[in-house]
Protein backbone atom coordinates (compact mmCIF):
# COMPACT_ATOMS: atom_id res chain seq x y z
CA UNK A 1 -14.87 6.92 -9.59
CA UNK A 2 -11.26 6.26 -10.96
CA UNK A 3 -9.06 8.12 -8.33
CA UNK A 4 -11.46 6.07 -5.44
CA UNK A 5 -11.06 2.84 -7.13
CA UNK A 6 -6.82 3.47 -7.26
CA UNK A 7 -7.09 5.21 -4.24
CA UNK A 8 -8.41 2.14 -2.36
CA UNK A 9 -6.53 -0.13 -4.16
CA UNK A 10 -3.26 2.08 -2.94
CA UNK A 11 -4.92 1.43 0.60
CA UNK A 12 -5.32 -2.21 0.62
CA UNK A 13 -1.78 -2.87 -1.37
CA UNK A 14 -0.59 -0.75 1.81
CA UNK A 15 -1.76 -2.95 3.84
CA UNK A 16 -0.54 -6.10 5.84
CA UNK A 17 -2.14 -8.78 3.56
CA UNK A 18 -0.77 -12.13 1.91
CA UNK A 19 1.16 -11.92 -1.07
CA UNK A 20 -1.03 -13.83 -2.71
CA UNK A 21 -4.15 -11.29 -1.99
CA UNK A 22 -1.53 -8.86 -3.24
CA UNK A 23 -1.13 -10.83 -6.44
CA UNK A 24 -5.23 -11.35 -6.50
CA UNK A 25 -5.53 -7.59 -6.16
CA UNK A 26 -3.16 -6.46 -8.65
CA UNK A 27 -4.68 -8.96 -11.07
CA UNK A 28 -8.12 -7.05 -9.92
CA UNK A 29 -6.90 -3.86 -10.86
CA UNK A 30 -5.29 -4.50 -13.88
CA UNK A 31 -8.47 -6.31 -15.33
CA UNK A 32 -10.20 -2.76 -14.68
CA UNK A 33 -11.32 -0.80 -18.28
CA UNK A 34 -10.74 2.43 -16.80
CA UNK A 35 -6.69 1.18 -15.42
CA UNK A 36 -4.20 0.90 -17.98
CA UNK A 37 -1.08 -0.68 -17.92
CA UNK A 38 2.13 1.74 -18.87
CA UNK A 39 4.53 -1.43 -18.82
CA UNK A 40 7.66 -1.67 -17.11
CA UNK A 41 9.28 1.68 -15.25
CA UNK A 42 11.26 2.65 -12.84
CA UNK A 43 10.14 4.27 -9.27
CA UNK A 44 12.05 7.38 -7.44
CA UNK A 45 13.88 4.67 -5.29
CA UNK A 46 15.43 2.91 -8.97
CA UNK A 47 13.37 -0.14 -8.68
CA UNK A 48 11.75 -1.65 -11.73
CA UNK A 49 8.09 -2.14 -11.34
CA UNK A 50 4.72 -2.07 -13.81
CA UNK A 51 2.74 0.66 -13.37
CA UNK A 52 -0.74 1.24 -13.57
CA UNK A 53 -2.70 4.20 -14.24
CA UNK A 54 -5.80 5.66 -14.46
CA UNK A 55 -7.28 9.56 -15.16
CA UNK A 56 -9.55 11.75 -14.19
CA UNK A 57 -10.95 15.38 -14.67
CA UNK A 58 -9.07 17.91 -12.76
CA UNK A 59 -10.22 21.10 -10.90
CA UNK A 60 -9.04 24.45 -10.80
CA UNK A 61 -6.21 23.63 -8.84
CA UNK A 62 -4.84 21.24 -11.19
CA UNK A 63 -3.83 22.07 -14.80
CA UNK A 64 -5.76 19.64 -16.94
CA UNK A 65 -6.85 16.17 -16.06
CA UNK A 66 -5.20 14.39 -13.64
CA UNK A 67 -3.25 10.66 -14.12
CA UNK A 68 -3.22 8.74 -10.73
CA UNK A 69 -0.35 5.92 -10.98
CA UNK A 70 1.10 3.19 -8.70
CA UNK A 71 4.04 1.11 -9.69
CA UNK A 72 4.05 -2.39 -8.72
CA UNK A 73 7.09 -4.82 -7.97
CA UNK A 74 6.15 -7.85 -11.09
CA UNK A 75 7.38 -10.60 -8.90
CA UNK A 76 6.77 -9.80 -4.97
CA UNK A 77 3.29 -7.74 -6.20
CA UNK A 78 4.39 -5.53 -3.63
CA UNK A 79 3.24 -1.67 -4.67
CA UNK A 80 6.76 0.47 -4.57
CA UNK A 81 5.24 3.77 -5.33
CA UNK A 82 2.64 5.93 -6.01
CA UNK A 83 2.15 9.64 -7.75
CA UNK A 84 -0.54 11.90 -8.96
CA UNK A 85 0.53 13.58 -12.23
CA UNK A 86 -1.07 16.51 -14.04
CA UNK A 87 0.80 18.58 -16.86
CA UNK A 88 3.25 19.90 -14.86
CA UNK A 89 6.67 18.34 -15.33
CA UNK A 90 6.91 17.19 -11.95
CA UNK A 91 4.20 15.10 -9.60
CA UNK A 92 2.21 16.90 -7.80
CA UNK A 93 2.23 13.73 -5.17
CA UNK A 94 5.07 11.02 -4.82
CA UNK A 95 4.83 7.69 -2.51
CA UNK A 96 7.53 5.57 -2.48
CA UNK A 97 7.65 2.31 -0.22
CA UNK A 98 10.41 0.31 1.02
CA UNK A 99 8.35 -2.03 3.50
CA UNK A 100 5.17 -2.84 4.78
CA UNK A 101 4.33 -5.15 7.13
CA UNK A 102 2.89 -6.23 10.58
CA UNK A 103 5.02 -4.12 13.78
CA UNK A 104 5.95 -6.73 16.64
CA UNK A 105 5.56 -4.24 18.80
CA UNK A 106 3.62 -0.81 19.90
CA UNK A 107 5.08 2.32 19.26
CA UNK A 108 7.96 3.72 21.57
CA UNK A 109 7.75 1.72 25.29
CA UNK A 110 4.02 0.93 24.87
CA UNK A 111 2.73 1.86 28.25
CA UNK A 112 0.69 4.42 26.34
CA UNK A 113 -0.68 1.93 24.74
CA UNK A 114 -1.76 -0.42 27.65
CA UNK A 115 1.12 -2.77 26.80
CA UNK A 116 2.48 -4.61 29.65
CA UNK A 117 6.53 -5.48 29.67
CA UNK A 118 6.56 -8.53 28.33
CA UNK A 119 3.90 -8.61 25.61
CA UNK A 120 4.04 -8.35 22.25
CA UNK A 121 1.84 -7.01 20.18
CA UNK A 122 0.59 -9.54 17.96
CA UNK A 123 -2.34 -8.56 15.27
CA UNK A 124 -4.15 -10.92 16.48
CA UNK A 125 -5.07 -9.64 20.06
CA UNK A 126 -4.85 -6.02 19.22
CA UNK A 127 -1.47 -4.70 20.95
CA UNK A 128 -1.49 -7.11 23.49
CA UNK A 129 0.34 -10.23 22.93
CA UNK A 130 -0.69 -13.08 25.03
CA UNK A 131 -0.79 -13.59 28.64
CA UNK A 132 2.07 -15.31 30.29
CA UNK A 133 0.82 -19.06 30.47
CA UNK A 134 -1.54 -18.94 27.86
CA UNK A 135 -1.46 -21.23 25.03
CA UNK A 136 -1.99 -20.02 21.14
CA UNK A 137 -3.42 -22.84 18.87
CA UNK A 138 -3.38 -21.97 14.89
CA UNK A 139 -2.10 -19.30 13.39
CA UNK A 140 -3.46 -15.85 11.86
């Protein structure tokens, strides 16, 4: 249950939310009993972040239990790494992020993707933008 509650909350901290559900989810997380807080480090990159970690029983594969980590930017709540530690001296898996965020547009030209010239990929309409001449009221 530990490694699928930090792996999810790796997956949703990778994703394009608010920073304030960022902030709401690292406050989440850190309230946890089986997360604990290892204070202030620093990631691969040479950022300073708090990082959070939690254990669980390894298999044969691993050499003892195994301590699933993510470092979080304080400030921006913005995770800037993950790893997956057993006794080894080095991580046996090492995430580090620079961005995350919504893409403007689809991937290469976007006529695989059923874009049109012109449009632009907005979240909101999947990876079509609007039509030409249509209006967009609110915002997402």
């Amino acid at each position: 249950m530990n490694a699928y509650r930090w792996q999810t909350g790796a997956d949703l901290l990778t994703a394009p939310i608010t920073p304030a559900t960022r902030a709401a989810l690292f406050r989440v997380l850190a309230e946890q009993p089986e997360f604990t807080s290892k204070g202030q480090v620093t990631d691969a990159l040479g950022r300073t972040g708090v990082a959070l970690s939690t254990t669980a029983p390894g298999d044969e594969s691993t050499r003892g239990d195994v301590e699933y980590r993510m470092i979080i930017d304080g400030k921006t709540a913005e995770l800037l790494q993950i790893e997956v530690r057993d006794q080894r001296p080095q991580p046996l898996l090492t995430q580090s992020y620079e961005r995350m965020g919504w893409v403007r547009r689809g991937w290469g030209t976007g006529r695989s993707a059923g874009l049109r010239q012109g449009d632009r990929g907005d979240p909101g309409r999947g990876l079509r933008g609007p039509r030409r001449g249509s209006r967009r009221q609110g915002s997402w």
